[in-house]
PDB file of N, CA and C in Angstrom:
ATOM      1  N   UNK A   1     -98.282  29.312 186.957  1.00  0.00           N
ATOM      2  CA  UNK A   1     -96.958  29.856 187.161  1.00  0.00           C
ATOM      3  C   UNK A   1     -95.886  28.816 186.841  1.00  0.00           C
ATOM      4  N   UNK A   2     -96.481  27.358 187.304  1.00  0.00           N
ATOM      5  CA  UNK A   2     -95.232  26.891 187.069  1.00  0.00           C
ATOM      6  C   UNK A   2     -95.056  26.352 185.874  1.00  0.00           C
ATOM      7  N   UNK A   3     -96.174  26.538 185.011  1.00  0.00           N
ATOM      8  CA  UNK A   3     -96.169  25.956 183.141  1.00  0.00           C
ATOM      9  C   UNK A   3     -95.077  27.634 182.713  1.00  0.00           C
ATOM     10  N   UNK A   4     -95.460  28.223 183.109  1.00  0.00           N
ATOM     11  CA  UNK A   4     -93.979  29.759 182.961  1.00  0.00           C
ATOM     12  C   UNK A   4     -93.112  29.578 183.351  1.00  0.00           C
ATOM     13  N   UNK A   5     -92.363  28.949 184.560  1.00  0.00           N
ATOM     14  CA  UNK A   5     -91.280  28.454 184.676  1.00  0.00           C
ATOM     15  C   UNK A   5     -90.777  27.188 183.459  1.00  0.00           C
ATOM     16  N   UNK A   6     -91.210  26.033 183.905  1.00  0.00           N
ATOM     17  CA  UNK A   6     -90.861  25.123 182.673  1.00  0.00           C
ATOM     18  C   UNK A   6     -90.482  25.664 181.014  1.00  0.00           C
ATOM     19  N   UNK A   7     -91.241  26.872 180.627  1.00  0.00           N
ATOM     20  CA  UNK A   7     -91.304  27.182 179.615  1.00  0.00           C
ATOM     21  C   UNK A   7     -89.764  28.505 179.296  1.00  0.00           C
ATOM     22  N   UNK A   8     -89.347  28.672 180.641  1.00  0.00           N
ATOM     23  CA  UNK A   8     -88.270  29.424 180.723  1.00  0.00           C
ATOM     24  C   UNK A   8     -86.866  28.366 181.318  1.00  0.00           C
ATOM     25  N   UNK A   9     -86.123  28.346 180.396  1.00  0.00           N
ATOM     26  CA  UNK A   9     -84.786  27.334 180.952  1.00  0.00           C
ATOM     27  C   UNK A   9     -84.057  28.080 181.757  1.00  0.00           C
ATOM     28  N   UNK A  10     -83.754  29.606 182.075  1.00  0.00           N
ATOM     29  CA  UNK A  10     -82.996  30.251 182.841  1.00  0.00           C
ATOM     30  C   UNK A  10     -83.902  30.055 184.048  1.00  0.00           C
ATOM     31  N   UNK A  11     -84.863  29.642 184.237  1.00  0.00           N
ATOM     32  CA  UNK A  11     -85.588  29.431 185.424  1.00  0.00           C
ATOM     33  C   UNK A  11     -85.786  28.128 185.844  1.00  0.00           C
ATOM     34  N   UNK A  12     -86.413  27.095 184.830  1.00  0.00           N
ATOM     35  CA  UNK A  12     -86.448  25.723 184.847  1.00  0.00           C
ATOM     36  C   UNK A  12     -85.170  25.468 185.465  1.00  0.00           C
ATOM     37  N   UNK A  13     -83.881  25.541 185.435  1.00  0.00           N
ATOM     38  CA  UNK A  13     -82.719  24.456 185.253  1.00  0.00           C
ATOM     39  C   UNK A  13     -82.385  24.599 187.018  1.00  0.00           C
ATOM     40  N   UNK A  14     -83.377  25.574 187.562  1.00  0.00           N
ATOM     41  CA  UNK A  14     -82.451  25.784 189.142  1.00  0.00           C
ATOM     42  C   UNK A  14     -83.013  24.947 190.027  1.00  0.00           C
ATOM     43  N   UNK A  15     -84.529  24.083 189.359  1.00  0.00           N
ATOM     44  CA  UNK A  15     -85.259  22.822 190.032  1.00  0.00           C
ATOM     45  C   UNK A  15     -84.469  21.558 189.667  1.00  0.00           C
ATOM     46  N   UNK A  16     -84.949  20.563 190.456  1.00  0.00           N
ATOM     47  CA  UNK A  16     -84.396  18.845 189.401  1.00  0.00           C
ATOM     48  C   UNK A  16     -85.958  18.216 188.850  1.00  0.00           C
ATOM     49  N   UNK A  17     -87.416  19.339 189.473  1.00  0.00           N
ATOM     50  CA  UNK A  17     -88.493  18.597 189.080  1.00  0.00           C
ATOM     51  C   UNK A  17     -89.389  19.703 189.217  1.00  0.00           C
ATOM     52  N   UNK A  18     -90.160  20.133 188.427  1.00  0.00           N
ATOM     53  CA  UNK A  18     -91.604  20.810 188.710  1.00  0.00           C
ATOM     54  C   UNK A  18     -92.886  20.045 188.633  1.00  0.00           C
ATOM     55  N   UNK A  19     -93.308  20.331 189.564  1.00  0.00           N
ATOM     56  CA  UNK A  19     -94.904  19.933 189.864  1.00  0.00           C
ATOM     57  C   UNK A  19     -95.820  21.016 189.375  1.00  0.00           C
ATOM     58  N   UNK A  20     -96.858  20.409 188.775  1.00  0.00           N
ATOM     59  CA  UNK A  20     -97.830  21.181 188.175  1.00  0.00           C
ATOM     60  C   UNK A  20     -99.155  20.713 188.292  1.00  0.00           C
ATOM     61  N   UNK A  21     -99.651  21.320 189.602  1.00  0.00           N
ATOM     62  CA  UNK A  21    -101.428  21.306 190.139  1.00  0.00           C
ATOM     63  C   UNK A  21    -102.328  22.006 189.827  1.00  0.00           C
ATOM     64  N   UNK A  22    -103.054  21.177 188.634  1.00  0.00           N
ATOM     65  CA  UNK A  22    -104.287  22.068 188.205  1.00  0.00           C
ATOM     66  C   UNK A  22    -103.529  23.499 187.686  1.00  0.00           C
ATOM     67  N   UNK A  23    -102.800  23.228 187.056  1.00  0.00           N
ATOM     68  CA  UNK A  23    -101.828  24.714 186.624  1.00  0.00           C
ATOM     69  C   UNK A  23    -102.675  25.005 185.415  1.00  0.00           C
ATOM     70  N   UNK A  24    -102.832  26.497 184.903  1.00  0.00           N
ATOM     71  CA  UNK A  24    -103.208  26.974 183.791  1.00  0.00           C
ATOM     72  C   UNK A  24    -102.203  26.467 182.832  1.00  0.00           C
ATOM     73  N   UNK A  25    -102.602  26.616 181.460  1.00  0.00           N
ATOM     74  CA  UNK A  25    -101.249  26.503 180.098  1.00  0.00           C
ATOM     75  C   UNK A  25    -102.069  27.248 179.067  1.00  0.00           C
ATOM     76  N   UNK A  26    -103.075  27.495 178.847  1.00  0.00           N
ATOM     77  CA  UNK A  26    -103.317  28.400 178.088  1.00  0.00           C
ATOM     78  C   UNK A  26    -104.411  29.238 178.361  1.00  0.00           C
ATOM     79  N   UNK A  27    -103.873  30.511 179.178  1.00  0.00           N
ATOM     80  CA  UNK A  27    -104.454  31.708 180.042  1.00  0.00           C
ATOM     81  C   UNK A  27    -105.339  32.406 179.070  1.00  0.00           C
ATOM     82  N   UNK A  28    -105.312  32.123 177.909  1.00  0.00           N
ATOM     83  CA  UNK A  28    -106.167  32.928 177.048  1.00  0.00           C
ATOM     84  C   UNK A  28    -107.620  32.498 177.103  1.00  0.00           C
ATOM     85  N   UNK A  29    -107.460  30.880 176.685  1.00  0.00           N
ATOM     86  CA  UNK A  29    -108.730  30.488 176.843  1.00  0.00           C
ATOM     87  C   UNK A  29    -109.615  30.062 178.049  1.00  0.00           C
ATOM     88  N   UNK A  30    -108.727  29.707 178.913  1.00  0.00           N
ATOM     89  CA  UNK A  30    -109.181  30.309 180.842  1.00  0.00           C
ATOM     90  C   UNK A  30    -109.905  30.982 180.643  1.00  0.00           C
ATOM     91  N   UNK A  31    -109.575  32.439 179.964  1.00  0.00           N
ATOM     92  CA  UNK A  31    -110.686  33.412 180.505  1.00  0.00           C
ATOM     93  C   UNK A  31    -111.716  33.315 180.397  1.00  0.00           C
ATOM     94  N   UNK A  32    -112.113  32.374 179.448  1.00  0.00           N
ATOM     95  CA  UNK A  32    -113.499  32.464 178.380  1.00  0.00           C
ATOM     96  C   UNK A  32    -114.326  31.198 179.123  1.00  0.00           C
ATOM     97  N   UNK A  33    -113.823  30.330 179.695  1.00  0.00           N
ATOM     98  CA  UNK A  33    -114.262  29.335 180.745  1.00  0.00           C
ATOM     99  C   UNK A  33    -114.287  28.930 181.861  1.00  0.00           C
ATOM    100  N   UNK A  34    -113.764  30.198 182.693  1.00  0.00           N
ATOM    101  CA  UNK A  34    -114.070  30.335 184.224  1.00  0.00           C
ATOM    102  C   UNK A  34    -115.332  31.099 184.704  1.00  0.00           C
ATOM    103  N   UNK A  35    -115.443  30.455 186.096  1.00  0.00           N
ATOM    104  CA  UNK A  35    -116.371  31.683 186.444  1.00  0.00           C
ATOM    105  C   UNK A  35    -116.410  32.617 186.701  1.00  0.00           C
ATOM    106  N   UNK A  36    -115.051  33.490 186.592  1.00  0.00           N
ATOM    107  CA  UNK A  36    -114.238  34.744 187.108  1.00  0.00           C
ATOM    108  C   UNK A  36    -114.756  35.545 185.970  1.00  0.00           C
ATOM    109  N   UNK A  37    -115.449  35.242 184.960  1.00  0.00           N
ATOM    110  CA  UNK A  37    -115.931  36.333 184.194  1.00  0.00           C
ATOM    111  C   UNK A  37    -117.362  37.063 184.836  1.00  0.00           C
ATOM    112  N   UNK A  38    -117.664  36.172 185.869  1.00  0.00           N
ATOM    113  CA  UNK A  38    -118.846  37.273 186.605  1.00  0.00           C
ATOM    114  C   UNK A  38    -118.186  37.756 187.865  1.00  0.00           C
ATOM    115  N   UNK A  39    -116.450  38.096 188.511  1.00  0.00           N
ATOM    116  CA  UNK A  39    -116.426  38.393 189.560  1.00  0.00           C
ATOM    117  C   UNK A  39    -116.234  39.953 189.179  1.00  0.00           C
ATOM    118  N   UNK A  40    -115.651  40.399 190.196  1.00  0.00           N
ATOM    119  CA  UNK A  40    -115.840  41.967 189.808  1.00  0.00           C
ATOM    120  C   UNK A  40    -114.463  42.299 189.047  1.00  0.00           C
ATOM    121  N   UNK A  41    -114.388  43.211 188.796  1.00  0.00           N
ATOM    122  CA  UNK A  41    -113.496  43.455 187.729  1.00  0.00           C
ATOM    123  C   UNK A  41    -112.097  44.185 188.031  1.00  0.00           C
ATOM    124  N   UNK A  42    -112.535  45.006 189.174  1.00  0.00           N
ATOM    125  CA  UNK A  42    -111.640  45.560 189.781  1.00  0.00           C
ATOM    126  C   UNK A  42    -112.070  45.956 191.657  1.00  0.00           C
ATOM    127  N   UNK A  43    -111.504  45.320 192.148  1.00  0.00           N
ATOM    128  CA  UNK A  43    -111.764  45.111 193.718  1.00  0.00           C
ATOM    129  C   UNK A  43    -110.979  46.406 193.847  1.00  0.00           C
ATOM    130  N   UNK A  44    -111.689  47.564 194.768  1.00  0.00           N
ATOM    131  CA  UNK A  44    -110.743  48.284 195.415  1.00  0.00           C
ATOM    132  C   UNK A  44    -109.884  48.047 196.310  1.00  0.00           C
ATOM    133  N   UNK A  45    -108.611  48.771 196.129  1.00  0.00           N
ATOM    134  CA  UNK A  45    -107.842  48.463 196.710  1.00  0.00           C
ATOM    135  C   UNK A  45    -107.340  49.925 197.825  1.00  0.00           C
ATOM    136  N   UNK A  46    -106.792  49.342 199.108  1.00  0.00           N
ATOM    137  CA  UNK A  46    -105.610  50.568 199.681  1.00  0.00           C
ATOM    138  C   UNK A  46    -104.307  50.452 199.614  1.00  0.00           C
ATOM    139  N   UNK A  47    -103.681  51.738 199.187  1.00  0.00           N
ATOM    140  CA  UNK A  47    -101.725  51.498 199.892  1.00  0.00           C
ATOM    141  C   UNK A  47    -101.514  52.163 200.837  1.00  0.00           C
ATOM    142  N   UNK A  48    -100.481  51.745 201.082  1.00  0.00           N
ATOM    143  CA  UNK A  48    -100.260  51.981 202.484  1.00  0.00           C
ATOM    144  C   UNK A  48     -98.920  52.100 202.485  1.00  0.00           C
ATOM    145  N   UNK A  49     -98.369  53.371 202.843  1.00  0.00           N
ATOM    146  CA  UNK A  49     -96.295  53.483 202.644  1.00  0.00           C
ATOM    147  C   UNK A  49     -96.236  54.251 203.411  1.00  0.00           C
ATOM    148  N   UNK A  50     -95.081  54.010 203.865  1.00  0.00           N
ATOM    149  CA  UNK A  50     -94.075  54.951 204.691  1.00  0.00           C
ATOM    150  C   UNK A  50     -93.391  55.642 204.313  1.00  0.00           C
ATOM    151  N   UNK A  51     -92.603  56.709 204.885  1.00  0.00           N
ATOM    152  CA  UNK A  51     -91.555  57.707 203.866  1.00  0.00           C
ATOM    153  C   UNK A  51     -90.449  57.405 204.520  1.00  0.00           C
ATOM    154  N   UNK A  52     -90.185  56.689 205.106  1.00  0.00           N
ATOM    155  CA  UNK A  52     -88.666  56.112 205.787  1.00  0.00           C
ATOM    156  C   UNK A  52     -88.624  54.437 205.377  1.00  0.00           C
ATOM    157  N   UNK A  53     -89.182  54.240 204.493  1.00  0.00           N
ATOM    158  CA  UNK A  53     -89.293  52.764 204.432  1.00  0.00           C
ATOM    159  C   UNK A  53     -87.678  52.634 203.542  1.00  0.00           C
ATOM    160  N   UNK A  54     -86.837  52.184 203.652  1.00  0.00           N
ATOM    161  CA  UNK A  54     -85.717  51.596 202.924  1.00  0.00           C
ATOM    162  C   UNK A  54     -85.850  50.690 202.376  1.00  0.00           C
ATOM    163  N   UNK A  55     -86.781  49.959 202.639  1.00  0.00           N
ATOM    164  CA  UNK A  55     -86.740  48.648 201.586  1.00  0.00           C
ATOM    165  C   UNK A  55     -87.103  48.681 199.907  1.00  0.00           C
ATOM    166  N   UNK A  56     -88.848  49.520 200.078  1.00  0.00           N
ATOM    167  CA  UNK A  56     -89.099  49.573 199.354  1.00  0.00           C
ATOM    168  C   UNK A  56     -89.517  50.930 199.395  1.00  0.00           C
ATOM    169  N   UNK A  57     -88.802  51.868 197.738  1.00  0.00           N
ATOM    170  CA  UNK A  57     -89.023  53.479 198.046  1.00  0.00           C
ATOM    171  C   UNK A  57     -90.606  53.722 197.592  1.00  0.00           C
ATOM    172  N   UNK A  58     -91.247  54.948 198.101  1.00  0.00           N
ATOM    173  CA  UNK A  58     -92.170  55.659 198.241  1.00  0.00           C
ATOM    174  C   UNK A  58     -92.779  55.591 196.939  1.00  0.00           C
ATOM    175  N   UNK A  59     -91.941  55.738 195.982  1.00  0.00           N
ATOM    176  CA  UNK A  59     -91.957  56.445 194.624  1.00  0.00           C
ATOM    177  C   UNK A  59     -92.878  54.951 193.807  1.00  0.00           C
ATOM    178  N   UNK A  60     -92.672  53.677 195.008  1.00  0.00           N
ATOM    179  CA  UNK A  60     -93.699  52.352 194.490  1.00  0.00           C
ATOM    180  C   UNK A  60     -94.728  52.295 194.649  1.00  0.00           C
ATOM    181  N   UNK A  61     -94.945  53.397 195.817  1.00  0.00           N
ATOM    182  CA  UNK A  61     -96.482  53.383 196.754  1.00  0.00           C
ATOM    183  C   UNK A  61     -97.774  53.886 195.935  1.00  0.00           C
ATOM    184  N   UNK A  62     -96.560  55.239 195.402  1.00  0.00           N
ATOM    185  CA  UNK A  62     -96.781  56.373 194.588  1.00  0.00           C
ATOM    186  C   UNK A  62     -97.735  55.906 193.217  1.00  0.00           C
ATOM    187  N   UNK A  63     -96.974  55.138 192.640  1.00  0.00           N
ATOM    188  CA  UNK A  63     -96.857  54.527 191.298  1.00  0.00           C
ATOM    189  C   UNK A  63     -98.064  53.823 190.859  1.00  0.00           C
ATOM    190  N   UNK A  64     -98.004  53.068 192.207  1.00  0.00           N
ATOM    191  CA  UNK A  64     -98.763  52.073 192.250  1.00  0.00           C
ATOM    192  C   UNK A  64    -100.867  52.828 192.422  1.00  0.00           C
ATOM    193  N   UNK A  65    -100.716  53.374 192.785  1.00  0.00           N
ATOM    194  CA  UNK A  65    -101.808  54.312 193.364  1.00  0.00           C
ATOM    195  C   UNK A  65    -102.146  55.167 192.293  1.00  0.00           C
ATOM    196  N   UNK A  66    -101.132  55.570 191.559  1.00  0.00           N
ATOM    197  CA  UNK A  66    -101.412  56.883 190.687  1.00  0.00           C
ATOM    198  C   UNK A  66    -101.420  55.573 189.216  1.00  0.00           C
ATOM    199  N   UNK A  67    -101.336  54.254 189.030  1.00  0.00           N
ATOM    200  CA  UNK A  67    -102.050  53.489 187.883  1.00  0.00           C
ATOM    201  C   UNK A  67    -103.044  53.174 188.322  1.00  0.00           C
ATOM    202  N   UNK A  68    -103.759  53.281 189.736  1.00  0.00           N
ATOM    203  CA  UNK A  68    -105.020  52.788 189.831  1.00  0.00           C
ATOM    204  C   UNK A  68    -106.157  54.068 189.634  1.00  0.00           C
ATOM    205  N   UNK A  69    -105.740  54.949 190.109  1.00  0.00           N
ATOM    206  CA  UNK A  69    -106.170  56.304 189.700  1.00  0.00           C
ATOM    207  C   UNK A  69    -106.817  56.586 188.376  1.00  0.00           C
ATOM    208  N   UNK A  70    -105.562  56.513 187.363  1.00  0.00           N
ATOM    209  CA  UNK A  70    -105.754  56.623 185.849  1.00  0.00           C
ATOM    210  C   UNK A  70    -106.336  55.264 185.142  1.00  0.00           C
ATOM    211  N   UNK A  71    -106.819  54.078 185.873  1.00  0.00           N
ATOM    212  CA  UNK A  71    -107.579  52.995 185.668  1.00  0.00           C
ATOM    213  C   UNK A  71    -108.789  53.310 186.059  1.00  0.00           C
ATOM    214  N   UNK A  72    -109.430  54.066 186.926  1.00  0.00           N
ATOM    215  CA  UNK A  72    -110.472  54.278 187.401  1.00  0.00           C
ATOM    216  C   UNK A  72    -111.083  52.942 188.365  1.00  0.00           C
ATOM    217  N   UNK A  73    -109.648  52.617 189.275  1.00  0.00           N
ATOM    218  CA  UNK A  73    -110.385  51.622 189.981  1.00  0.00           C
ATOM    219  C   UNK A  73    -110.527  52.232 191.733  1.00  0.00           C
ATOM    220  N   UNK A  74    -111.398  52.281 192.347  1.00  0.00           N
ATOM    221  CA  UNK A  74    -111.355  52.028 193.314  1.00  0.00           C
ATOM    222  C   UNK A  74    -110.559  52.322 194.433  1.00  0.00           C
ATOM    223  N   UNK A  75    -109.590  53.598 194.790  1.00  0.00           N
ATOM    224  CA  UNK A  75    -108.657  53.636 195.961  1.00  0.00           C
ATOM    225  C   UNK A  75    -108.065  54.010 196.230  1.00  0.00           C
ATOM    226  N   UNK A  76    -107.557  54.279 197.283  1.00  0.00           N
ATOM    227  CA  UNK A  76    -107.102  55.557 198.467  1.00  0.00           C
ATOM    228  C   UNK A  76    -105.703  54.956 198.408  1.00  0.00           C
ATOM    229  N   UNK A  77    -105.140  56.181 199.145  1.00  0.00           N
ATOM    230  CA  UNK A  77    -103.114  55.860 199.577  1.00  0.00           C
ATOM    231  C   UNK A  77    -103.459  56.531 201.029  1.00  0.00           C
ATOM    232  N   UNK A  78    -102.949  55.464 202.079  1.00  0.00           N
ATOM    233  CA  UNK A  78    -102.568  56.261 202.918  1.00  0.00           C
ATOM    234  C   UNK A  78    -100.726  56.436 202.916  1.00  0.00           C
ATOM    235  N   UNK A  79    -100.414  57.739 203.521  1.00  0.00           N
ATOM    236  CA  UNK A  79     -98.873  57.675 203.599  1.00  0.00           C
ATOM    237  C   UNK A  79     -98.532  58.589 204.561  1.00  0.00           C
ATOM    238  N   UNK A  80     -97.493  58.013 205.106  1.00  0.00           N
ATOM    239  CA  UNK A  80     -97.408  58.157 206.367  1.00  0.00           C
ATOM    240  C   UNK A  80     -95.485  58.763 206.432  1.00  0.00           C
ATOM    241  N   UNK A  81     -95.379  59.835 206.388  1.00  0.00           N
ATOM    242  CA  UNK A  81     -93.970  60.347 206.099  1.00  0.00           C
ATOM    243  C   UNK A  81     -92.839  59.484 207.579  1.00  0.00           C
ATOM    244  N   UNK A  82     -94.000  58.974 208.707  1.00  0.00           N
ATOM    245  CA  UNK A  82     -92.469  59.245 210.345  1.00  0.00           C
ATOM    246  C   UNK A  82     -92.819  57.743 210.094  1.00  0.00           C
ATOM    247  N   UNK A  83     -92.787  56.926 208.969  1.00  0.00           N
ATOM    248  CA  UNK A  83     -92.863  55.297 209.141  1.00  0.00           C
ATOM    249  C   UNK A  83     -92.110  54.508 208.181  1.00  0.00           C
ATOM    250  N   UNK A  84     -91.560  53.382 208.629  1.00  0.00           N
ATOM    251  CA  UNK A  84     -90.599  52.781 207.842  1.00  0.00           C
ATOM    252  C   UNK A  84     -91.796  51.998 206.980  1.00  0.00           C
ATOM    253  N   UNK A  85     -90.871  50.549 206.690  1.00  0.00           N
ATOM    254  CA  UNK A  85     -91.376  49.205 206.116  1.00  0.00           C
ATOM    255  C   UNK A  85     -92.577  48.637 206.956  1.00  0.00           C
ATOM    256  N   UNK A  86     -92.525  49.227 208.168  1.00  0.00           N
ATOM    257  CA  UNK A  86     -94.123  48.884 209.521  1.00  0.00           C
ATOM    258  C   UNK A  86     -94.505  50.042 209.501  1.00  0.00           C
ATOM    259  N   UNK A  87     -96.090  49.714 210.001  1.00  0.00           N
ATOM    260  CA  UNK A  87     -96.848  51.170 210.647  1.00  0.00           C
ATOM    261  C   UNK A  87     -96.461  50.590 211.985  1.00  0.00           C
ATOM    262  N   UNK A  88     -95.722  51.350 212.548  1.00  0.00           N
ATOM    263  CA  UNK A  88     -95.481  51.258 214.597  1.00  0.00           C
ATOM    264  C   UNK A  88     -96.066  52.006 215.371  1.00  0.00           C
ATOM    265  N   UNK A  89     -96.372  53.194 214.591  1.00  0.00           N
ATOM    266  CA  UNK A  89     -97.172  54.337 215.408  1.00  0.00           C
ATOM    267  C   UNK A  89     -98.639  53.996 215.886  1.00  0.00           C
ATOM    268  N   UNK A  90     -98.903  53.875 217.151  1.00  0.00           N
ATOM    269  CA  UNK A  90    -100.241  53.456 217.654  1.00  0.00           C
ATOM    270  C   UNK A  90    -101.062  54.176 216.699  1.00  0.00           C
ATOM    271  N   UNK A  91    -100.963  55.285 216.584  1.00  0.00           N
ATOM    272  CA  UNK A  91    -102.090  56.317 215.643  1.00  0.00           C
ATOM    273  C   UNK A  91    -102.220  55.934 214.510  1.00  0.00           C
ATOM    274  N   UNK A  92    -101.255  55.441 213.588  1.00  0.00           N
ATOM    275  CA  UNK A  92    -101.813  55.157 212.137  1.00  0.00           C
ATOM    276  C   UNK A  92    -101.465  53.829 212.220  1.00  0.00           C
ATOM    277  N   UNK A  93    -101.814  53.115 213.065  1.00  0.00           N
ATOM    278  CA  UNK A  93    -102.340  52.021 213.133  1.00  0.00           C
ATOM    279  C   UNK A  93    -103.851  51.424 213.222  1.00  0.00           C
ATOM    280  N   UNK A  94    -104.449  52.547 213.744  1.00  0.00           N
ATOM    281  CA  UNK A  94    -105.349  52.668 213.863  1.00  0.00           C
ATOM    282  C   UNK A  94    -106.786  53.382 213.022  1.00  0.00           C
ATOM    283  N   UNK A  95    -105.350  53.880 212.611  1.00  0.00           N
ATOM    284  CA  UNK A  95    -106.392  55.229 210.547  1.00  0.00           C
ATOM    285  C   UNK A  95    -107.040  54.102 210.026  1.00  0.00           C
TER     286      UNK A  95
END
């Protein structure tokens, strides 16, 4: 991430120094020499949204769920219409 910053000056110029630990710089050939080519490929995942959430709208929860769908990976939405940005409700806290 931070060889992508450096490499962007509208981003670089708001540090006076970047540090770079064991940072990738060329993600292409990473792939071909990690051991992440035997992990799994797609970990299922859950979402989890509220329909009163203001922060972030529904329509992300949505989105997000319905590209994993048409990826064929792995995973459920729960959604919960009487919940904000938290699940507070003892009950779907507990789903």
């Amino acid at each position: 991430m931070i060889n992508w910053i450096a490499g962007h000056p509208e981003m670089s110029q708001r540090f006076r120094a970047l540090v770079c630990h064991d940072g990738l710089f060329d993600m292409r050939e990473m792939g071909y020499a990690t051991e992440e080519l035997w992990f799994s490929e797609h970990d299922p995942m859950l979402i989890i949204h509220g329909g009163l959430d203001y922060r972030v709208p529904e329509t992300q929860g949505i989105g997000a769920f319905t590209v994993l769908q048409r990826r064929e990976i792995p995973s459920r939405m729960l959604y919960f219409p009487n919940e904000n940005h938290w699940t507070l409700n003892p009950f779907n806290s507990l789903v």
